[in-house]
Protein backbone atom coordinates (compact mmCIF):
# COMPACT_ATOMS: atom_id res chain seq x y z
CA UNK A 1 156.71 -96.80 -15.92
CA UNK A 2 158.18 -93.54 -16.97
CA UNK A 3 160.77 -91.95 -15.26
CA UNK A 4 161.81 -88.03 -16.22
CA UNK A 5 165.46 -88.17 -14.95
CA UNK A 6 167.11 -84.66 -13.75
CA UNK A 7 169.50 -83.13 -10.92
CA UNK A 8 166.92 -81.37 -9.21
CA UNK A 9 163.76 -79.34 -8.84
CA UNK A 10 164.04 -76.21 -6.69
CA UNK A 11 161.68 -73.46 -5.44
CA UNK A 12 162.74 -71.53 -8.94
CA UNK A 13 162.98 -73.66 -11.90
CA UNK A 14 163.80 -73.73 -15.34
CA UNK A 15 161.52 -74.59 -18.53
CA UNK A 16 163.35 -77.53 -17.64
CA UNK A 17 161.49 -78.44 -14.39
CA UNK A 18 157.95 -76.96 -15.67
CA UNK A 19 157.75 -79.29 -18.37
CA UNK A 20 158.40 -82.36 -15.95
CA UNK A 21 156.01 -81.15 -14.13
CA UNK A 22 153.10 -80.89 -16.61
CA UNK A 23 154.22 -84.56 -17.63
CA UNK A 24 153.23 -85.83 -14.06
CA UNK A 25 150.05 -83.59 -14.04
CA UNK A 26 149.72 -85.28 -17.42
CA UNK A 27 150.03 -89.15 -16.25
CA UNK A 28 148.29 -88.05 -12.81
CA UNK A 29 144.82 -87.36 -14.71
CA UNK A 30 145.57 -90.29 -16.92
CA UNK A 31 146.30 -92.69 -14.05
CA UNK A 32 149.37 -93.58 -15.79
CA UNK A 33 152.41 -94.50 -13.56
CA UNK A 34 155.23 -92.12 -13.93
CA UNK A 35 158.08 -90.08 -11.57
CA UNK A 36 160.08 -87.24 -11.45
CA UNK A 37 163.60 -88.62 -10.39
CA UNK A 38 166.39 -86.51 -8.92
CA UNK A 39 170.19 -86.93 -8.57
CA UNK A 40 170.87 -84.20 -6.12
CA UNK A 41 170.51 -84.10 -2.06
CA UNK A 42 167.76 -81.73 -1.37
CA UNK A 43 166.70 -81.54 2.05
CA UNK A 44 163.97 -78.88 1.76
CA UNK A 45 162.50 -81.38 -1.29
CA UNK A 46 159.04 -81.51 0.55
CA UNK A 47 158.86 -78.29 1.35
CA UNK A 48 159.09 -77.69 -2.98
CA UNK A 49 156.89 -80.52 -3.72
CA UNK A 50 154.05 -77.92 -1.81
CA UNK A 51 155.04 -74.88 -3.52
CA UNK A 52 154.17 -76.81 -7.02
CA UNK A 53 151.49 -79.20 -5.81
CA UNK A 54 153.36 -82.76 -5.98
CA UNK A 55 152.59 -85.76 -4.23
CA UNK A 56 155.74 -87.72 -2.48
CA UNK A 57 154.59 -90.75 -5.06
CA UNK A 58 155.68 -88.17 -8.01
CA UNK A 59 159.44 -87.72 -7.11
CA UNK A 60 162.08 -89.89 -6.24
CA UNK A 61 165.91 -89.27 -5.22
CA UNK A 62 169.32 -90.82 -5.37
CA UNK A 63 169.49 -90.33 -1.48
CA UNK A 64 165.41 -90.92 -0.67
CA UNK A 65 165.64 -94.33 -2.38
CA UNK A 66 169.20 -95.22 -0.20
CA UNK A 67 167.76 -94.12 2.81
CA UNK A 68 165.07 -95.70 2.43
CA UNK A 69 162.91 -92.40 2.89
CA UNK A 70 160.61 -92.14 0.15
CA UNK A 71 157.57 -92.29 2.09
CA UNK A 72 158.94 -91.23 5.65
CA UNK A 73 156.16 -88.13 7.69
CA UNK A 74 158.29 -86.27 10.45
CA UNK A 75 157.67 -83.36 11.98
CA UNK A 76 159.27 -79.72 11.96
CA UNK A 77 162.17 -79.37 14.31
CA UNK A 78 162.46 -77.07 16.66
CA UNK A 79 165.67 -75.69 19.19
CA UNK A 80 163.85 -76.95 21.96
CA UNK A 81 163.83 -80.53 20.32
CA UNK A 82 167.38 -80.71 20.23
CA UNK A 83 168.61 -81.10 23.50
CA UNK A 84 171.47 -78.63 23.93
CA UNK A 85 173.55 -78.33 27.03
CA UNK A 86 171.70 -76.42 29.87
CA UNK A 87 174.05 -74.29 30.33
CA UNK A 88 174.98 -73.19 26.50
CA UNK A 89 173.42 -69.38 25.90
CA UNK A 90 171.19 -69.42 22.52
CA UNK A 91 170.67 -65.95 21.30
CA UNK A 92 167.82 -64.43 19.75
CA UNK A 93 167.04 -63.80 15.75
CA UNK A 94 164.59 -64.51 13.12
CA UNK A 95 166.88 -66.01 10.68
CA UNK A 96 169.76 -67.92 13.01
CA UNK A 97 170.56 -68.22 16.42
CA UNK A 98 173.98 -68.11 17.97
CA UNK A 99 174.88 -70.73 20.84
CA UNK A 100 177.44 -69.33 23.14
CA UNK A 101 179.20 -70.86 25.90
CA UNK A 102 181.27 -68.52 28.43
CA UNK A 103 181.18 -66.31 25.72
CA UNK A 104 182.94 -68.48 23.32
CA UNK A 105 180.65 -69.00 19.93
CA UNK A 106 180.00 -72.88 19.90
CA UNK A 107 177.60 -73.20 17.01
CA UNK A 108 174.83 -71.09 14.60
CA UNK A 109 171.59 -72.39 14.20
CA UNK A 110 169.73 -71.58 10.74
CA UNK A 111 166.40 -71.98 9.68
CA UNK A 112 164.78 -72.72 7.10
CA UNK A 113 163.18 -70.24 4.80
CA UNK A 114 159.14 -69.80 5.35
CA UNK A 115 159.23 -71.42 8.29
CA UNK A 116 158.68 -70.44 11.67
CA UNK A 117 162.21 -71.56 13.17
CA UNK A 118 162.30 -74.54 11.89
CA UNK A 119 166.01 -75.96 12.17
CA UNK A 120 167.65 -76.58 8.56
CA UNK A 121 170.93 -76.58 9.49
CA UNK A 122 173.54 -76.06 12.55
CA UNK A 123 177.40 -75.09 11.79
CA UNK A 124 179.72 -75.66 14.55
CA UNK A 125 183.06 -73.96 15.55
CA UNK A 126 186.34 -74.72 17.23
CA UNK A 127 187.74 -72.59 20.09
CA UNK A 128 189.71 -70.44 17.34
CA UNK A 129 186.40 -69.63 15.35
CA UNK A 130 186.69 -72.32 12.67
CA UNK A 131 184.11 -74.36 11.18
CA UNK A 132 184.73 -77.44 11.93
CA UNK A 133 180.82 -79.45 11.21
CA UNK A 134 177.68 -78.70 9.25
CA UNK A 135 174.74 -80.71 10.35
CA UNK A 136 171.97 -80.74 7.76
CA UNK A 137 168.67 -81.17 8.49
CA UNK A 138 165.64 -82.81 6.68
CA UNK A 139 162.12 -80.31 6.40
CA UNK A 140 160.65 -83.28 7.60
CA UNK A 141 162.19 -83.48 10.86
CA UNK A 142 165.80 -85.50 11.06
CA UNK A 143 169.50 -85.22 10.60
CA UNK A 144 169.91 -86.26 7.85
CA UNK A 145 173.72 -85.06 6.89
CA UNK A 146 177.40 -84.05 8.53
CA UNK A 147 179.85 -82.00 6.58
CA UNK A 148 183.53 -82.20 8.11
CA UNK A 149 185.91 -79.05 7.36
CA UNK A 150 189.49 -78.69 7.87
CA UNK A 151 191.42 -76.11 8.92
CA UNK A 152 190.93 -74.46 6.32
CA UNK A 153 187.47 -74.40 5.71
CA UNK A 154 187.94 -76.98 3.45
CA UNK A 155 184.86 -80.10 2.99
CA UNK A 156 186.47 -83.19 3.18
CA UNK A 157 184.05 -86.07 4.25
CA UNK A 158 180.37 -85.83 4.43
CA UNK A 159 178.05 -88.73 6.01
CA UNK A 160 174.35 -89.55 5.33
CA UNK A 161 171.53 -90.39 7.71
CA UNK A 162 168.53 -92.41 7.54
CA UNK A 163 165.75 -90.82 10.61
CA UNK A 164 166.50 -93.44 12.52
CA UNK A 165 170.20 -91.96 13.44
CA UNK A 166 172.14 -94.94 11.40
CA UNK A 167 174.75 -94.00 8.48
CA UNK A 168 174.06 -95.24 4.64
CA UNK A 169 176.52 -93.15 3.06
CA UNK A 170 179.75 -91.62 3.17
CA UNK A 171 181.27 -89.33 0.19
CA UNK A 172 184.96 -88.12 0.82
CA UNK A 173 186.68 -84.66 -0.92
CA UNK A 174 190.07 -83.51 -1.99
CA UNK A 175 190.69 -80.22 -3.01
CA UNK A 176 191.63 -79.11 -6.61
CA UNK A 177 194.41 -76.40 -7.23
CA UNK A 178 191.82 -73.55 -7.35
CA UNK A 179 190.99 -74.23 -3.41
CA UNK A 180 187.07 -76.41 -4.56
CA UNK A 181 185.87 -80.00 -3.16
CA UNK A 182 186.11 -82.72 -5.33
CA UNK A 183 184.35 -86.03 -4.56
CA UNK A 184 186.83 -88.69 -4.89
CA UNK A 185 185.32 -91.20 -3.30
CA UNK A 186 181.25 -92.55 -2.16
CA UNK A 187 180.53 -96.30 -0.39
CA UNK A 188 177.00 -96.48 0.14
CA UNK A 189 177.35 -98.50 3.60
CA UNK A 190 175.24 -101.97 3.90
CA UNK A 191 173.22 -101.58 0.63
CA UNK A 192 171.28 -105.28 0.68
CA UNK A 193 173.95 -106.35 2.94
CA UNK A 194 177.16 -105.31 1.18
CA UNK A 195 178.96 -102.01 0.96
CA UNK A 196 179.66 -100.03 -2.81
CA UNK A 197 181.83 -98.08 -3.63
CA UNK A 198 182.03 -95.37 -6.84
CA UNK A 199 184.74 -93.18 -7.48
CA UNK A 200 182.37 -90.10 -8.70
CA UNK A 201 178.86 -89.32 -8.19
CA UNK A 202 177.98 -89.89 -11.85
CA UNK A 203 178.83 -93.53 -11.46
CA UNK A 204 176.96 -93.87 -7.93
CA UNK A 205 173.85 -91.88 -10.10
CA UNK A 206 173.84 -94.73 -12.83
CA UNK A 207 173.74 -97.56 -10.24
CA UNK A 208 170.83 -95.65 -8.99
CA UNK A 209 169.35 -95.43 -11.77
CA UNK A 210 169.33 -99.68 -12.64
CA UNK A 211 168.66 -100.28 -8.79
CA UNK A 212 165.67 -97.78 -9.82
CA UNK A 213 164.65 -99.81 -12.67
CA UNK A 214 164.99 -103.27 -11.25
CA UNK A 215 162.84 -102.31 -8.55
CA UNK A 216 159.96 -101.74 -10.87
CA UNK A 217 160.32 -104.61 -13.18
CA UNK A 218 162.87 -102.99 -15.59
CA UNK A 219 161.86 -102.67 -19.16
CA UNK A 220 161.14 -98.91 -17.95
CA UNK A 221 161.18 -96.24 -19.82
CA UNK A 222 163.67 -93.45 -18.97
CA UNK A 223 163.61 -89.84 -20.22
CA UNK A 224 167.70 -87.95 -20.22
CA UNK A 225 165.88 -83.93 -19.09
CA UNK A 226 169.02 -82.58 -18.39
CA UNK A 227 171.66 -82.94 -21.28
CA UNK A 228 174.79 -82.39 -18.82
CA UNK A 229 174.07 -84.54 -15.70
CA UNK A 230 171.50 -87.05 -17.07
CA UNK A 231 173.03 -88.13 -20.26
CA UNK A 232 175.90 -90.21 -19.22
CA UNK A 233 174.50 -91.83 -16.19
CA UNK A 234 170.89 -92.49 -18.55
CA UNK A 235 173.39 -93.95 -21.11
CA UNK A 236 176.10 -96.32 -19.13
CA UNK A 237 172.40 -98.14 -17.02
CA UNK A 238 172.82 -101.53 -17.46
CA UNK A 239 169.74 -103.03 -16.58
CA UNK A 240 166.93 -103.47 -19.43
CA UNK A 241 165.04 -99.88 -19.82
CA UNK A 242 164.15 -98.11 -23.04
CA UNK A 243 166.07 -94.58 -22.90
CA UNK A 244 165.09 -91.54 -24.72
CA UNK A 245 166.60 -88.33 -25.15
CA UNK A 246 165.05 -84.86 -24.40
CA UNK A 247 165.76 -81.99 -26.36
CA UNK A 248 166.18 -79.56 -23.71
CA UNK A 249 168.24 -77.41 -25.49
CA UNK A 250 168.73 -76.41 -29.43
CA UNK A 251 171.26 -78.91 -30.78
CA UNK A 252 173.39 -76.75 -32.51
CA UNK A 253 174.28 -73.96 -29.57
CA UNK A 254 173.66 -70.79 -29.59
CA UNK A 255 173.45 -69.78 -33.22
CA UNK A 256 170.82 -68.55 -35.02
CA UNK A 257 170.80 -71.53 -37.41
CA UNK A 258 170.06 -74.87 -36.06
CA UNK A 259 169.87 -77.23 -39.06
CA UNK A 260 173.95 -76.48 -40.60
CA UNK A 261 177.13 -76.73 -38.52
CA UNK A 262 178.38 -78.57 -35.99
CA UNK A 263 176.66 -79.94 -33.08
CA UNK A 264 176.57 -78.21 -29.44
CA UNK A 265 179.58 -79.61 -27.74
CA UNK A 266 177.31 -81.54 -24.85
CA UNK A 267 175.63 -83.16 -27.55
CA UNK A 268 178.14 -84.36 -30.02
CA UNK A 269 178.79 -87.97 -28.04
CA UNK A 270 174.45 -88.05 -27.66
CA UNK A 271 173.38 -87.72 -31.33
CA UNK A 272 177.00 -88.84 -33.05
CA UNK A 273 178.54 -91.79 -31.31
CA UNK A 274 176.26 -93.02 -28.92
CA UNK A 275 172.53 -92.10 -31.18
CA UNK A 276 171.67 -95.87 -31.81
CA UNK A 277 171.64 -96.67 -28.23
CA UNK A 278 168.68 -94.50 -27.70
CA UNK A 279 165.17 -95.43 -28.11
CA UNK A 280 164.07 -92.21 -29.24
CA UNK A 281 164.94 -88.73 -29.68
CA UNK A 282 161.76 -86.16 -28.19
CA UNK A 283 161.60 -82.66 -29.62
CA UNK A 284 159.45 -80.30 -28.01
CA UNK A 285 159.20 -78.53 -31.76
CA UNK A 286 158.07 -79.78 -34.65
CA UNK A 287 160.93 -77.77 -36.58
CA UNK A 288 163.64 -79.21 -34.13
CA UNK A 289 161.99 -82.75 -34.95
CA UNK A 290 162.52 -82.40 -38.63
CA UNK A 291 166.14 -80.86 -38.48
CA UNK A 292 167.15 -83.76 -35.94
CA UNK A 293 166.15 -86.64 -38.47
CA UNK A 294 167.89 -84.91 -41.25
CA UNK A 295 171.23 -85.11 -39.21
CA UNK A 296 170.74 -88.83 -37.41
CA UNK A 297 168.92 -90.24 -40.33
CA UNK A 298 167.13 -93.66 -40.19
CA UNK A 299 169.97 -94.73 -36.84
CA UNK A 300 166.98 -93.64 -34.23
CA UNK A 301 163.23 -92.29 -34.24
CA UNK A 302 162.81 -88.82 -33.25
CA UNK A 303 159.43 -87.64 -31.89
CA UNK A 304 157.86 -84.35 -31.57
CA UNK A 305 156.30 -84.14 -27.73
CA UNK A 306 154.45 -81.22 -26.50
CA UNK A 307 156.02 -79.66 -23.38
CA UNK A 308 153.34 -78.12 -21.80
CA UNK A 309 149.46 -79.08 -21.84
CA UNK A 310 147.01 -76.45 -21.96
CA UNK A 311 143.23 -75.35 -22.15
CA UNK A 312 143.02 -72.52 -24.43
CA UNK A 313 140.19 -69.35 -22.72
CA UNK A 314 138.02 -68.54 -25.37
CA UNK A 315 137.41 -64.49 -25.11
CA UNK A 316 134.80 -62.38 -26.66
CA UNK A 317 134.66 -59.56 -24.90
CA UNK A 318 136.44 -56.58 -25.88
CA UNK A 319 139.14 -54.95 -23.53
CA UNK A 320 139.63 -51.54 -23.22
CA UNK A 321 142.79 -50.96 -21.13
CA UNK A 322 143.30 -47.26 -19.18
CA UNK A 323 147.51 -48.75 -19.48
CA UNK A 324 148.56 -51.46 -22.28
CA UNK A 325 150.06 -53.95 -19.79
CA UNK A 326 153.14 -55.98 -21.68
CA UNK A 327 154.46 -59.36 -20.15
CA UNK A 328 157.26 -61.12 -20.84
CA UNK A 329 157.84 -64.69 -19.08
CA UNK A 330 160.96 -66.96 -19.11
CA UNK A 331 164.10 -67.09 -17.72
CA UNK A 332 166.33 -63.83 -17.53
CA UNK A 333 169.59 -64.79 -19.49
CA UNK A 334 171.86 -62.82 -21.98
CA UNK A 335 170.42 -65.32 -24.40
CA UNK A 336 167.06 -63.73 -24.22
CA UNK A 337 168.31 -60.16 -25.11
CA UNK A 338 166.27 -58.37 -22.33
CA UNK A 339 168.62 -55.82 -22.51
CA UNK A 340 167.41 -55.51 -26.18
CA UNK A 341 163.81 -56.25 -25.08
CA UNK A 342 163.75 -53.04 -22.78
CA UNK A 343 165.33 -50.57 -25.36
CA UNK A 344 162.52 -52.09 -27.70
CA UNK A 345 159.90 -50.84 -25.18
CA UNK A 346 161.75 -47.82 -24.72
CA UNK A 347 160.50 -46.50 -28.07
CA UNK A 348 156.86 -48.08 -27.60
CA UNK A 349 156.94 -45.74 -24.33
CA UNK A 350 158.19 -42.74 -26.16
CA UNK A 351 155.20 -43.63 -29.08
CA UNK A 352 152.29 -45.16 -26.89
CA UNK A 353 152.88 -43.69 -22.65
CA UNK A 354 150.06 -45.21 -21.66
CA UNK A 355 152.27 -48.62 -21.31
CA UNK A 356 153.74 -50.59 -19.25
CA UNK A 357 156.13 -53.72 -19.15
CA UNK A 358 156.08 -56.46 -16.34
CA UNK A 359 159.23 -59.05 -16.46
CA UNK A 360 158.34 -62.50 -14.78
CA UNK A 361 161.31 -64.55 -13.99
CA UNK A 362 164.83 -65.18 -12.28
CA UNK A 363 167.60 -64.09 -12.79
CA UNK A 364 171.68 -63.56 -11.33
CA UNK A 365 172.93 -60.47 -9.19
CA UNK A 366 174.56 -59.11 -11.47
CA UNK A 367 172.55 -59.32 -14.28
CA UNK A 368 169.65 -57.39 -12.77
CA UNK A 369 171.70 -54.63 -11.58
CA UNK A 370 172.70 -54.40 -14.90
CA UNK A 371 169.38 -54.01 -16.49
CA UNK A 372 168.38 -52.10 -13.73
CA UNK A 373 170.85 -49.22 -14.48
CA UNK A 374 169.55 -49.60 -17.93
CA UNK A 375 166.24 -49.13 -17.19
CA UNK A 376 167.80 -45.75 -15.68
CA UNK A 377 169.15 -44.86 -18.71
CA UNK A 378 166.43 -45.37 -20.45
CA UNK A 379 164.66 -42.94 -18.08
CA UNK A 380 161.60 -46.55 -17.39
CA UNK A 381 161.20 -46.03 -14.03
CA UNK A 382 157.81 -46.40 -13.28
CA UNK A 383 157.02 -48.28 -16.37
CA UNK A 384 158.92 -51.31 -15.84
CA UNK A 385 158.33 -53.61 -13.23
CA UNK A 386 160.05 -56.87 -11.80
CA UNK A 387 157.81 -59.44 -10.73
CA UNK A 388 160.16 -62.24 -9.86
CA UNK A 389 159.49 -65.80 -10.33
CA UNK A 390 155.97 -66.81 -9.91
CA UNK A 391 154.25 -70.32 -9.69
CA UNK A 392 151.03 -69.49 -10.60
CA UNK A 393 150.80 -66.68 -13.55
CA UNK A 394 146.93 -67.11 -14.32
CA UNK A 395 146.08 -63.14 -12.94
CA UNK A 396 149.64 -61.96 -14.81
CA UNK A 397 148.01 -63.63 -18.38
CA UNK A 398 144.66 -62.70 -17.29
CA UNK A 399 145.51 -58.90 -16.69
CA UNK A 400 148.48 -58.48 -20.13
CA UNK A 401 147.00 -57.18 -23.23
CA UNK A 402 150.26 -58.37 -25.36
CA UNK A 403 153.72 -60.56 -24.83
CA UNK A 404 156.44 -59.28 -26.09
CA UNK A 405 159.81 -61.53 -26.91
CA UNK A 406 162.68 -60.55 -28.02
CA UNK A 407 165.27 -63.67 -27.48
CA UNK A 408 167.76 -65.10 -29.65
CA UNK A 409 167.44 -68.61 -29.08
CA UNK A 410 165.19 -71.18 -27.27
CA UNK A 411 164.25 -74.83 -27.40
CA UNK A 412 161.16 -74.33 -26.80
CA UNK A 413 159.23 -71.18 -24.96
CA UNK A 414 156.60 -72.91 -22.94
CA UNK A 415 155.43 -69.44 -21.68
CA UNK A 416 154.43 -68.30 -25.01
CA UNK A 417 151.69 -71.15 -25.36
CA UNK A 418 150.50 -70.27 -22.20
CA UNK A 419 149.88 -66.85 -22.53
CA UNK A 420 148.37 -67.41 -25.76
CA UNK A 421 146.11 -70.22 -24.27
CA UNK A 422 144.64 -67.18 -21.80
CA UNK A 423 144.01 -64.92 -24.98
CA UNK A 424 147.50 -63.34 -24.61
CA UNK A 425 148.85 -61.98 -28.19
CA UNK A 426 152.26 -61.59 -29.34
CA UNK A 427 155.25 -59.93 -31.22
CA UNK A 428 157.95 -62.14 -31.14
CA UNK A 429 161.18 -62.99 -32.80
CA UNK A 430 161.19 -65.41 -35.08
CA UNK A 431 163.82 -67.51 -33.52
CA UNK A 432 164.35 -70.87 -33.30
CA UNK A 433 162.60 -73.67 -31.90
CA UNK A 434 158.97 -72.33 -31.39
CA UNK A 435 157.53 -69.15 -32.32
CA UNK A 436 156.73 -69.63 -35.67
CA UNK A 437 154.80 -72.81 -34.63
CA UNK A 438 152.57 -70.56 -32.41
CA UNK A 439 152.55 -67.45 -33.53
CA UNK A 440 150.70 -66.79 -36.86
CA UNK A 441 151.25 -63.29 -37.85
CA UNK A 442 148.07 -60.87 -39.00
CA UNK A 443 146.21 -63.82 -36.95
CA UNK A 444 146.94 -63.87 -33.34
CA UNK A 445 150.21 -61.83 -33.07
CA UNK A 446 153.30 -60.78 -35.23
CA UNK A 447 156.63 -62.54 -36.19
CA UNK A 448 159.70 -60.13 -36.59
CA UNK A 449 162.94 -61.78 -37.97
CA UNK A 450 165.35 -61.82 -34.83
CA UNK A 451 167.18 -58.49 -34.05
CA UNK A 452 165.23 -55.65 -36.24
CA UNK A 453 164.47 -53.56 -33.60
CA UNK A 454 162.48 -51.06 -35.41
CA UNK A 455 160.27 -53.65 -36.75
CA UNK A 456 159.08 -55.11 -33.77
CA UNK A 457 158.72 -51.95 -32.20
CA UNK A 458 156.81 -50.91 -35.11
CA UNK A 459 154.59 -54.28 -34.93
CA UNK A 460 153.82 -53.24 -31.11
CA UNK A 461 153.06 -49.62 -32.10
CA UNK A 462 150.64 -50.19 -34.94
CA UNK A 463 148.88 -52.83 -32.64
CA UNK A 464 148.42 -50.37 -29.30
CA UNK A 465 147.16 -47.82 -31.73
CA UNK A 466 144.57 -50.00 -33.67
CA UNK A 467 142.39 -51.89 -30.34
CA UNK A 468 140.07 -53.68 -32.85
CA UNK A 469 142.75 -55.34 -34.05
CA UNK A 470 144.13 -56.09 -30.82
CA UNK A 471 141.07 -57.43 -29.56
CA UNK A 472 140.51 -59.39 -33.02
CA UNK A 473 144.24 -61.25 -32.37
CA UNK A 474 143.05 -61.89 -28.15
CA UNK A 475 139.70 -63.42 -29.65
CA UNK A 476 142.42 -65.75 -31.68
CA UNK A 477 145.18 -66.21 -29.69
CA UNK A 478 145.04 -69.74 -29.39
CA UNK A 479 143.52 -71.15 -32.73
CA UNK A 480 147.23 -73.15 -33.05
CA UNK A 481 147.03 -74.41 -29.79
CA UNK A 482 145.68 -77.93 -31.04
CA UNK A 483 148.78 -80.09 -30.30
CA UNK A 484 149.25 -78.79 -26.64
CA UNK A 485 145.83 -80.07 -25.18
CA UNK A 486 145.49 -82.91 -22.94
CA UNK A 487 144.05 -85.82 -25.25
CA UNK A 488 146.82 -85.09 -28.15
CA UNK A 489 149.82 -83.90 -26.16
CA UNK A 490 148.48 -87.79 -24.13
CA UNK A 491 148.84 -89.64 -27.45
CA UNK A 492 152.46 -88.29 -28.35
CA UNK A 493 153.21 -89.78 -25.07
CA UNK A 494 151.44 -93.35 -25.45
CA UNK A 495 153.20 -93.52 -28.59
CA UNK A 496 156.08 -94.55 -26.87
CA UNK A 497 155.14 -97.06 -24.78
């Protein structure tokens, strides 16, 4: 069985998470036995594995396998289902309640988000205000956590529920010198009649991990997604498994050249000291692939491995926009210069009005309002939009007449070979890992070496201005598309079994 180890999946993910979850779509239609497993506690899990379409038999976590909840069907809880005091006053609101008593605050109840008051979580307060208890709440229904505070707000001891009301684990905190909780201590109480205990959460992952695999046989097959939490753990399992190693990131940092210099600091002990006791190292890139085996030699096999399966539209019809519509999809980071991106389209505007630029993704406070005085500047309101994250971008492809990318650096951009598998074409940088494996330029977009700026804009210009040639590159967007369909990107995968 395969198992695609990371920390989490969340209602916004990373490239990350989406290529995870095309593996299990992947398996699914295959009938091939594989799961998404998770180190993190996420109590609104279920409520996620709707948003992206995933059965409970997909996903598997550190405290579902403890608690023995894998399978376990509640039902939403409600304030009425938890049996206050009669005479404790419960205010009114949308997104939390207060409970009063004499006009003392007692507790707040919050609830969670897109649901119709369902409780997610309940803080409670001493008679000075302080909080001294968080109970957590499963979406399906239970209590499934306390968090104890001190005085001083600080977490110091947090205990885990199975539905049934009875305690299988307990993780204790002390704080550092800059005032934060650090876990110093887990026993996972009764575990087949004995109690464990781990000093971090890393260790108590790993013994996961092998209780994981012995449950299934062992001599599974486990995939390291995240570099930073699933290495180690992936690494130090000692039960018989065959471990592999994602590329999830380019191995050489952030610099524009990935086959000299050193290695990335989180991956020096992965592909230096500890290479031989992987199975396999898995590229999404075929360029990545070949730099890899140049610096770990003959010591392990690397593989290239599609991230992303796709059926490429074929389009014959010709599209005569009233507004060029420009996407750009991926994660919002400094690393993929959308500051640079929106002075680019700046001077399209100025050339080509009739245009406009929608960004799809996520990003931090203080990022956006960054770009968003920017825009400003740039005098784009009106002709940029924000779109957020979205699960489902089939209109957003369906309704762009050309991508535009201007980032740095990338392991792998998985939304580049879906817009060009909906007859989406492209400028791009040239960066590394991915572009040049996609894009062909004259063909079904344009490659610009990373940072000219009046190149690419130029590339976009001559493109809006010439629609038979636009058209020509949307009837061809996805002639190199041949390694990310299902049968092929299936084959990299049995390979390895």
């Amino acid at each position: 069985m395969f198992f695609f180890v990371n920390r989490y999946l969340l209602p916004q993910n990373s490239s990350i998470e989406h290529t995870e979850l095309a593996r299990l779509r992947l398996f699914k239609r295959h009938q091939s036995p594989a799961q998404l497993v998770l180190r993190d506690f996420l109590p609104n899990l279920d409520q996620t594995l709707q948003r992206f379409g995933l059965d409970r038999s997909q996903v598997t976590t550190l405290y579902d396998f403890f608690a023995g909840t894998q399978d376990y069907v509640g039902a939403p809880l409600k304030i009425d289902d938890l049996a206050l005091p009669v005479d404790y006053q419960i205010g009114t609101g949308n997104n939390f309640r207060q409970v009063t008593l004499g006009g003392r605050l007692v507790a707040e109840i919050y609830f969670i988000g897109g649901t119709v008051a369902q409780v997610g979580r309940i803080d409670y307060f001493d008679d000075s205000g302080n909080k001294t208890l968080s109970q957590i709440y499963d979406w399906r229904g239970f209590k499934c956590l306390d968090r104890s505070y001190g005085k001083q707000g600080e977490l110091f001891y947090e205990q885990y529920y199975r539905p049934n009301g009875k305690r299988y684990l307990e993780r204790y905190y002390v704080q550092s010198t800059k005032n934060t909780a650090i876990n110093s201590l887990n026993i996972l109480k009764d575990y087949q009649g004995r109690d464990y205990f781990f000093d971090n959460l890393d260790d108590l992952f790993t013994f996961f991990l092998d209780e994981l695999n012995r449950s299934h046989g062992e001599n599974n097959q486990f995939i390291a997604d995240r570099p930073q939490e699933t290495i180690n753990p992936v690494l130090r399992m000692q039960t018989k498994a065959h471990k592999y190693l994602w590329m999830a990131m380019p191995e050489g940092g952030d610099r524009p050249d990935q086959a000299h210099g050193p290695l990335a600091t989180l991956l020096q002990a992965a592909l230096v000291s500890n290479v031989k006791a992987w199975d396999g190292i898995l590229a999404a890139s075929q360029e990545q692939a070949t730099n890899l085996r140049a610096r770990v030699g003959n010591q392990v096999p690397v593989y290239q491995v599609s991230p992303v399966v796709v059926k490429p539209v074929v389009v014959t019809e010709q599209k005569k926009p009233a507004v060029f519509e420009m996407i750009y999809v991926g994660r919002i980071a400094p690393d993929k210069q959308i500051d640079q991106l929106l002075q680019i389209f700046a001077q399209i505007h100025h050339q080509v009005s009739k245009t406009h630029l929608t960004i799809y993704g996520y990003c931090s406070d203080q990022l956006r309002r960054g770009l968003d005085q920017l825009i400003e500047e740039l005098k784009l309101q009106g002709a940029v939009t924000w779109a957020g994250y979205q699960v489902d971008l089939s209109k957003a492809y369906q309704e762009a007449d050309l991508y535009l990318d201007a980032s740095r650096i990338d392991a792998f951009p998985l939304a580049m070979v879906e817009a060009l598998a909906h007859s989406v074409p492209m400028v791009s940088y040239d960066f590394q890992y991915g572009p040049k494996e996609l894009v062909q330029s004259g063909v079904n977009g344009e490659l610009v070496p990373v940072n000219q700026v009046s190149q690419f804009v130029q590339k976009v210009v001559q493109l809006l201005k010439n629609p038979a040639k636009l058209n020509q590159y949307r009837q061809q967007a996805g002639t190199q598309l041949a390694d990310y369909q299902d049968e092929m990107v299936w084959q990299q995968w049995e390979r390895l079994k």
